[in-house]
Protein backbone atom coordinates (compact mmCIF):
# COMPACT_ATOMS: atom_id res chain seq x y z
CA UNK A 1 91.62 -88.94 -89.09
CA UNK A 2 89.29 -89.46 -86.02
CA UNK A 3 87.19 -86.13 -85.48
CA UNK A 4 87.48 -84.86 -82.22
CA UNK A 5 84.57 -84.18 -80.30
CA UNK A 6 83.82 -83.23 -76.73
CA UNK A 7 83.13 -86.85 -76.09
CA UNK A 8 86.31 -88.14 -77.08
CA UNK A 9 88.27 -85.01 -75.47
CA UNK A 10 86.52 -86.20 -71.98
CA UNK A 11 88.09 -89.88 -73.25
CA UNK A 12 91.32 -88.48 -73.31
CA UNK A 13 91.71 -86.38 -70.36
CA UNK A 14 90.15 -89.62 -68.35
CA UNK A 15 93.53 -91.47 -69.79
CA UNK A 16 95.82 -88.92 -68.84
CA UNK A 17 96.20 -87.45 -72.60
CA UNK A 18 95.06 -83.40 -73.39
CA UNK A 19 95.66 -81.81 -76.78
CA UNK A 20 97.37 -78.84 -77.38
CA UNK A 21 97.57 -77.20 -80.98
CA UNK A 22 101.04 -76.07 -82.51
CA UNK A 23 100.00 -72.18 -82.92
CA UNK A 24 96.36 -70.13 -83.29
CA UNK A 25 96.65 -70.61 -87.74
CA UNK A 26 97.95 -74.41 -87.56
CA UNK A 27 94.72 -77.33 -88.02
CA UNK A 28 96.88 -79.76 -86.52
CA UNK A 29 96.37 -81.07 -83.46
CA UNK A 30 98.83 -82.64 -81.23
CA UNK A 31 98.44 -84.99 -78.02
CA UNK A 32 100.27 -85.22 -74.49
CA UNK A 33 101.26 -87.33 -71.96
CA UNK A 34 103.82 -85.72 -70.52
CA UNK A 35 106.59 -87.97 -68.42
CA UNK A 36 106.48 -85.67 -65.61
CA UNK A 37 103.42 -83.34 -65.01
CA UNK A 38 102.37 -80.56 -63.04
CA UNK A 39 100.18 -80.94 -60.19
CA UNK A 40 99.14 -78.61 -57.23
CA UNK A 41 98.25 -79.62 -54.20
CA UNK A 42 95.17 -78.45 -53.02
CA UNK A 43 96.06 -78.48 -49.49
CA UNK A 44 99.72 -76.77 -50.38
CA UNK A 45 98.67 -73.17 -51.98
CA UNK A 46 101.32 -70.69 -51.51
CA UNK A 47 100.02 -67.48 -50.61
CA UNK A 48 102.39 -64.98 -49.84
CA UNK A 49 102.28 -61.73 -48.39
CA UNK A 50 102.25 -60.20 -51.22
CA UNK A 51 99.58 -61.72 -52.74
CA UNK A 52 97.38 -61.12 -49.59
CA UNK A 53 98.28 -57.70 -49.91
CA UNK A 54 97.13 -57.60 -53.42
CA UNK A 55 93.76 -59.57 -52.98
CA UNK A 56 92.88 -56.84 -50.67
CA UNK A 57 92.36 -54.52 -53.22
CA UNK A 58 89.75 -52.33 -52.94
CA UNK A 59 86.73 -53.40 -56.50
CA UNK A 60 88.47 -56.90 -56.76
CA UNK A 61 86.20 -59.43 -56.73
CA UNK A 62 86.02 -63.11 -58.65
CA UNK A 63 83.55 -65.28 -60.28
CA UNK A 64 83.29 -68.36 -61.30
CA UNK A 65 81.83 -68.93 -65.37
CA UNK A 66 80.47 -65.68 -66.10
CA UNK A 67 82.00 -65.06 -69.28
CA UNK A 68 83.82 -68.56 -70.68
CA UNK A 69 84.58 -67.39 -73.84
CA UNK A 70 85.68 -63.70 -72.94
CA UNK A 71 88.48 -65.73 -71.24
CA UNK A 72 89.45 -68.20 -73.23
CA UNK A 73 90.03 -65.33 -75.91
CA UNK A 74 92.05 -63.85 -73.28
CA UNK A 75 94.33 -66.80 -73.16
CA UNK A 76 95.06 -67.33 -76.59
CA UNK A 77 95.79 -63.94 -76.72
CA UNK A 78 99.22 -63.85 -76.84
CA UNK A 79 102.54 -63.73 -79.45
CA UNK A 80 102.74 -68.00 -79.15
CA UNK A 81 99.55 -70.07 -78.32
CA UNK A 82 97.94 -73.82 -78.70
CA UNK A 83 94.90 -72.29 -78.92
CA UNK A 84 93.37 -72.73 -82.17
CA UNK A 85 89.68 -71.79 -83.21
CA UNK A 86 89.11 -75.71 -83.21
CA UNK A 87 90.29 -75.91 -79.42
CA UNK A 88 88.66 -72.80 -78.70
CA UNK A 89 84.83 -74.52 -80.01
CA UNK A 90 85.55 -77.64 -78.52
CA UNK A 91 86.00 -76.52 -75.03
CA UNK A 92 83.09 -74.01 -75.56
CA UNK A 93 80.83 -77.06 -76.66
CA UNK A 94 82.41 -78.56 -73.27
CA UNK A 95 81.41 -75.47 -71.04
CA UNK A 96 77.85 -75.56 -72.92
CA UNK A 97 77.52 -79.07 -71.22
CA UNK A 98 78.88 -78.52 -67.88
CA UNK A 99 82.35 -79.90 -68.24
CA UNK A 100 84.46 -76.51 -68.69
CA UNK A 101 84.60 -73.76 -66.15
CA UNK A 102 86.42 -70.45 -66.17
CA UNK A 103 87.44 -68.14 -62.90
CA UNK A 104 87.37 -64.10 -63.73
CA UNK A 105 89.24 -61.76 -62.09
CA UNK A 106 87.70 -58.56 -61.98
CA UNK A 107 88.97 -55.10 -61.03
CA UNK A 108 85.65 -53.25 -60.85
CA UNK A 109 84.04 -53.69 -64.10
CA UNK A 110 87.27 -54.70 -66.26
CA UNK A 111 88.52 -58.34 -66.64
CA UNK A 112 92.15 -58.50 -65.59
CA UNK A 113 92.62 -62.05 -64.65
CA UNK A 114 91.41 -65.92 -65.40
CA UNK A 115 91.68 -69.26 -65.82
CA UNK A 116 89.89 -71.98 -67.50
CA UNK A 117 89.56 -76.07 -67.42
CA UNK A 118 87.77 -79.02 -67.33
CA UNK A 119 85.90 -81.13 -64.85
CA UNK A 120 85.59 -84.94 -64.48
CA UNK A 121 84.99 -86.73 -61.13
CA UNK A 122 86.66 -85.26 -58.61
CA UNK A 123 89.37 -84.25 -61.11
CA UNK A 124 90.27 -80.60 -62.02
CA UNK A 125 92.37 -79.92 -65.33
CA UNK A 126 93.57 -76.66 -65.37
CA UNK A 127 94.33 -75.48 -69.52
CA UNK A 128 95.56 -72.13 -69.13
CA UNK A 129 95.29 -68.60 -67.57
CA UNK A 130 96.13 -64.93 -68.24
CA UNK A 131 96.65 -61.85 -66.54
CA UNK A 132 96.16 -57.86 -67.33
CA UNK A 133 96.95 -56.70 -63.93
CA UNK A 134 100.18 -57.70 -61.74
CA UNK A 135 98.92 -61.11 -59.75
CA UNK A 136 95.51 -61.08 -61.65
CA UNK A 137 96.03 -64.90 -62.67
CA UNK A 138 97.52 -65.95 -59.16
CA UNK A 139 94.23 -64.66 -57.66
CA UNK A 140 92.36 -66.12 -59.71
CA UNK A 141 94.18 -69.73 -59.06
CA UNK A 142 93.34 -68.80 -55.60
CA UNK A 143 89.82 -68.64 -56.46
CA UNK A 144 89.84 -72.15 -58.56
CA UNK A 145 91.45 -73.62 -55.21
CA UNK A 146 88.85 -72.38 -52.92
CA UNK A 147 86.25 -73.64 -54.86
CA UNK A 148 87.97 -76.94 -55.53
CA UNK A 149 88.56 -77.80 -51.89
CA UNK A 150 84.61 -76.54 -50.60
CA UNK A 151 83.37 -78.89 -53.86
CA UNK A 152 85.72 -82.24 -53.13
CA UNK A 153 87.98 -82.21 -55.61
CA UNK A 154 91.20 -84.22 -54.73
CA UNK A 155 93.11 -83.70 -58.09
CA UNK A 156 94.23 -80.26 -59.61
CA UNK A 157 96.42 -80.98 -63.25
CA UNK A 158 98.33 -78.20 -64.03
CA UNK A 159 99.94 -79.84 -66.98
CA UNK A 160 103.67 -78.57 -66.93
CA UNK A 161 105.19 -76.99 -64.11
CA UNK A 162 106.29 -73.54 -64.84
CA UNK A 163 107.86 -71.35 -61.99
CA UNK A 164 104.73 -69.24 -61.78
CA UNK A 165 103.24 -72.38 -60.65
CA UNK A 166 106.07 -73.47 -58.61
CA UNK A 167 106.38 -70.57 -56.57
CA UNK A 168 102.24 -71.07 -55.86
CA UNK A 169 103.25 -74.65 -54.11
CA UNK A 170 103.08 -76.69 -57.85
CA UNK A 171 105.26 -79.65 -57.78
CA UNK A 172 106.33 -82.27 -60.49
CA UNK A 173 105.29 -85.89 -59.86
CA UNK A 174 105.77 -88.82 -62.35
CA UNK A 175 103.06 -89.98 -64.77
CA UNK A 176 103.18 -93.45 -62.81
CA UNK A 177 102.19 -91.09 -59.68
CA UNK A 178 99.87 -88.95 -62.01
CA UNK A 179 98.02 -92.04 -63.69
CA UNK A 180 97.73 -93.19 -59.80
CA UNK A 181 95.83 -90.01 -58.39
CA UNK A 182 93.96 -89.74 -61.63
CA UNK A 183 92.67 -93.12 -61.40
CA UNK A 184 91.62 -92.13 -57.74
CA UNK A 185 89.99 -89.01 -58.20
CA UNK A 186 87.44 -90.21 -61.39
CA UNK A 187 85.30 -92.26 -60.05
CA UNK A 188 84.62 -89.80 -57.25
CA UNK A 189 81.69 -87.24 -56.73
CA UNK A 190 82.99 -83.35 -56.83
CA UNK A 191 80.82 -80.17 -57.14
CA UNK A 192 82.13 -77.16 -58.74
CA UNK A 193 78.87 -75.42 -58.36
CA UNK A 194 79.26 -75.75 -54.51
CA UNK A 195 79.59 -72.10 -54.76
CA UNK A 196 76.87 -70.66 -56.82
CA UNK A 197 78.05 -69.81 -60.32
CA UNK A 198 76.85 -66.09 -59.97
CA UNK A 199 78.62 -66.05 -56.19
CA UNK A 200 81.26 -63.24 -55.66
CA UNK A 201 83.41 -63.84 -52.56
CA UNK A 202 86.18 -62.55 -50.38
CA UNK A 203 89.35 -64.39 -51.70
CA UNK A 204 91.36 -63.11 -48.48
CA UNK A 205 88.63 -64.86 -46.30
CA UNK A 206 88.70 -68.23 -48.40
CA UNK A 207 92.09 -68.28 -48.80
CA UNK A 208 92.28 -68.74 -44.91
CA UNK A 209 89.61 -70.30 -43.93
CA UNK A 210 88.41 -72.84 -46.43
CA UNK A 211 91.58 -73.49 -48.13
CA UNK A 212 95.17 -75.16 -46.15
CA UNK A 213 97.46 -72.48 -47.07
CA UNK A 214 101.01 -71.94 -46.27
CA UNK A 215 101.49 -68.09 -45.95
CA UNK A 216 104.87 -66.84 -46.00
């Protein structure tokens, strides 16, 4: 069996493939290339009303990889996850070298929201996200889009659409369409530091200015 290292994880995302474990205890590790896959635009984020309302909350504020593993550990922590100590190193060794990021939501001092993924070229793919605090992880998708679209990025994978993602502006494409944009966005200069790592920032004022939004 081929060991899998961060090098050969960057292979596989680069070919359209991303692992995914069966459960936390299981060693085995699966891959996917699924025939339809989740994408979301980056110029078709959602933001509703609501979710205005709630990013106006007064101690919110987001950051961008200020505590990787804090949120990873967040993700996996759940009744069913893919998440297995193995993924959980690799994609640490991947943050280590620039390659993973993670978004924090923050309600004053407490974590209540997050996402983490990878980088390559111009190519964002999103692994998973969790919330402690009603639309904690659609902020913080808000927060990954605003920095996608200020560094370049033209691709955000999302994997499988779920309709938490759908009702953010997610839609389905084919992996013919998927391969296509991949292929597109690789060879392609993006900065996810465009916004300083340690940078806090208004999501409300992003949300409409930097990023094309469709408010409802």
């Amino acid at each position: 069996m081929t060991e899998l290292t961060p090098r050969l994880l960057l292979s596989a995302y680069a070919s359209g493939v991303f692992p995914m474990a069966e459960s936390a205890e299981s060693s085995e590790i699966f891959w996917f290339n699924p025939e339809m896959r989740g994408v979301m635009p980056l110029g078709g984020l959602h933001v509703s009303r609501s979710l205005r309302k709630a990013m106006r909350a007064r101690g919110l504020k987001v950051t961008a990889n200020q505590c990787f593993s804090d949120v990873m550990a967040a993700c996996a922590d759940r009744e069913e996850t893919w998440i297995n100590p193995e993924i959980t190193a690799l994609y640490t060794e991947l943050h280590e070298v620039g390659h993973a990021h993670s978004i924090e939501v923050w309600q004053g001092s407490d974590l209540v929201g997050g996402l983490y993924g990878v980088s390559l070229g111009a190519a964002f793919f999103g692994e998973s996200m969790f919330s402690h605090q009603s639309n904690a992880s659609k902020i913080a998708l808000v927060g990954l889009v605003a920095r996608l679209n200020l560094g370049s990025f033209k691709l955000l994978d999302m994997q499988f659409l779920t309709p938490h993602l759908a009702s953010l502006g997610g839609v389905e494409i084919s992996q013919k369409d998927y391969q296509n944009q991949l292929e597109a966005a690789l060879p392609l200069k993006a900065d996810f530091y465009r916004l300083k790592a340690t940078d806090t920032y208004s999501l409300l004022a992003l949300s409409v200015s930097q990023v094309s939004t469709q408010i409802s």
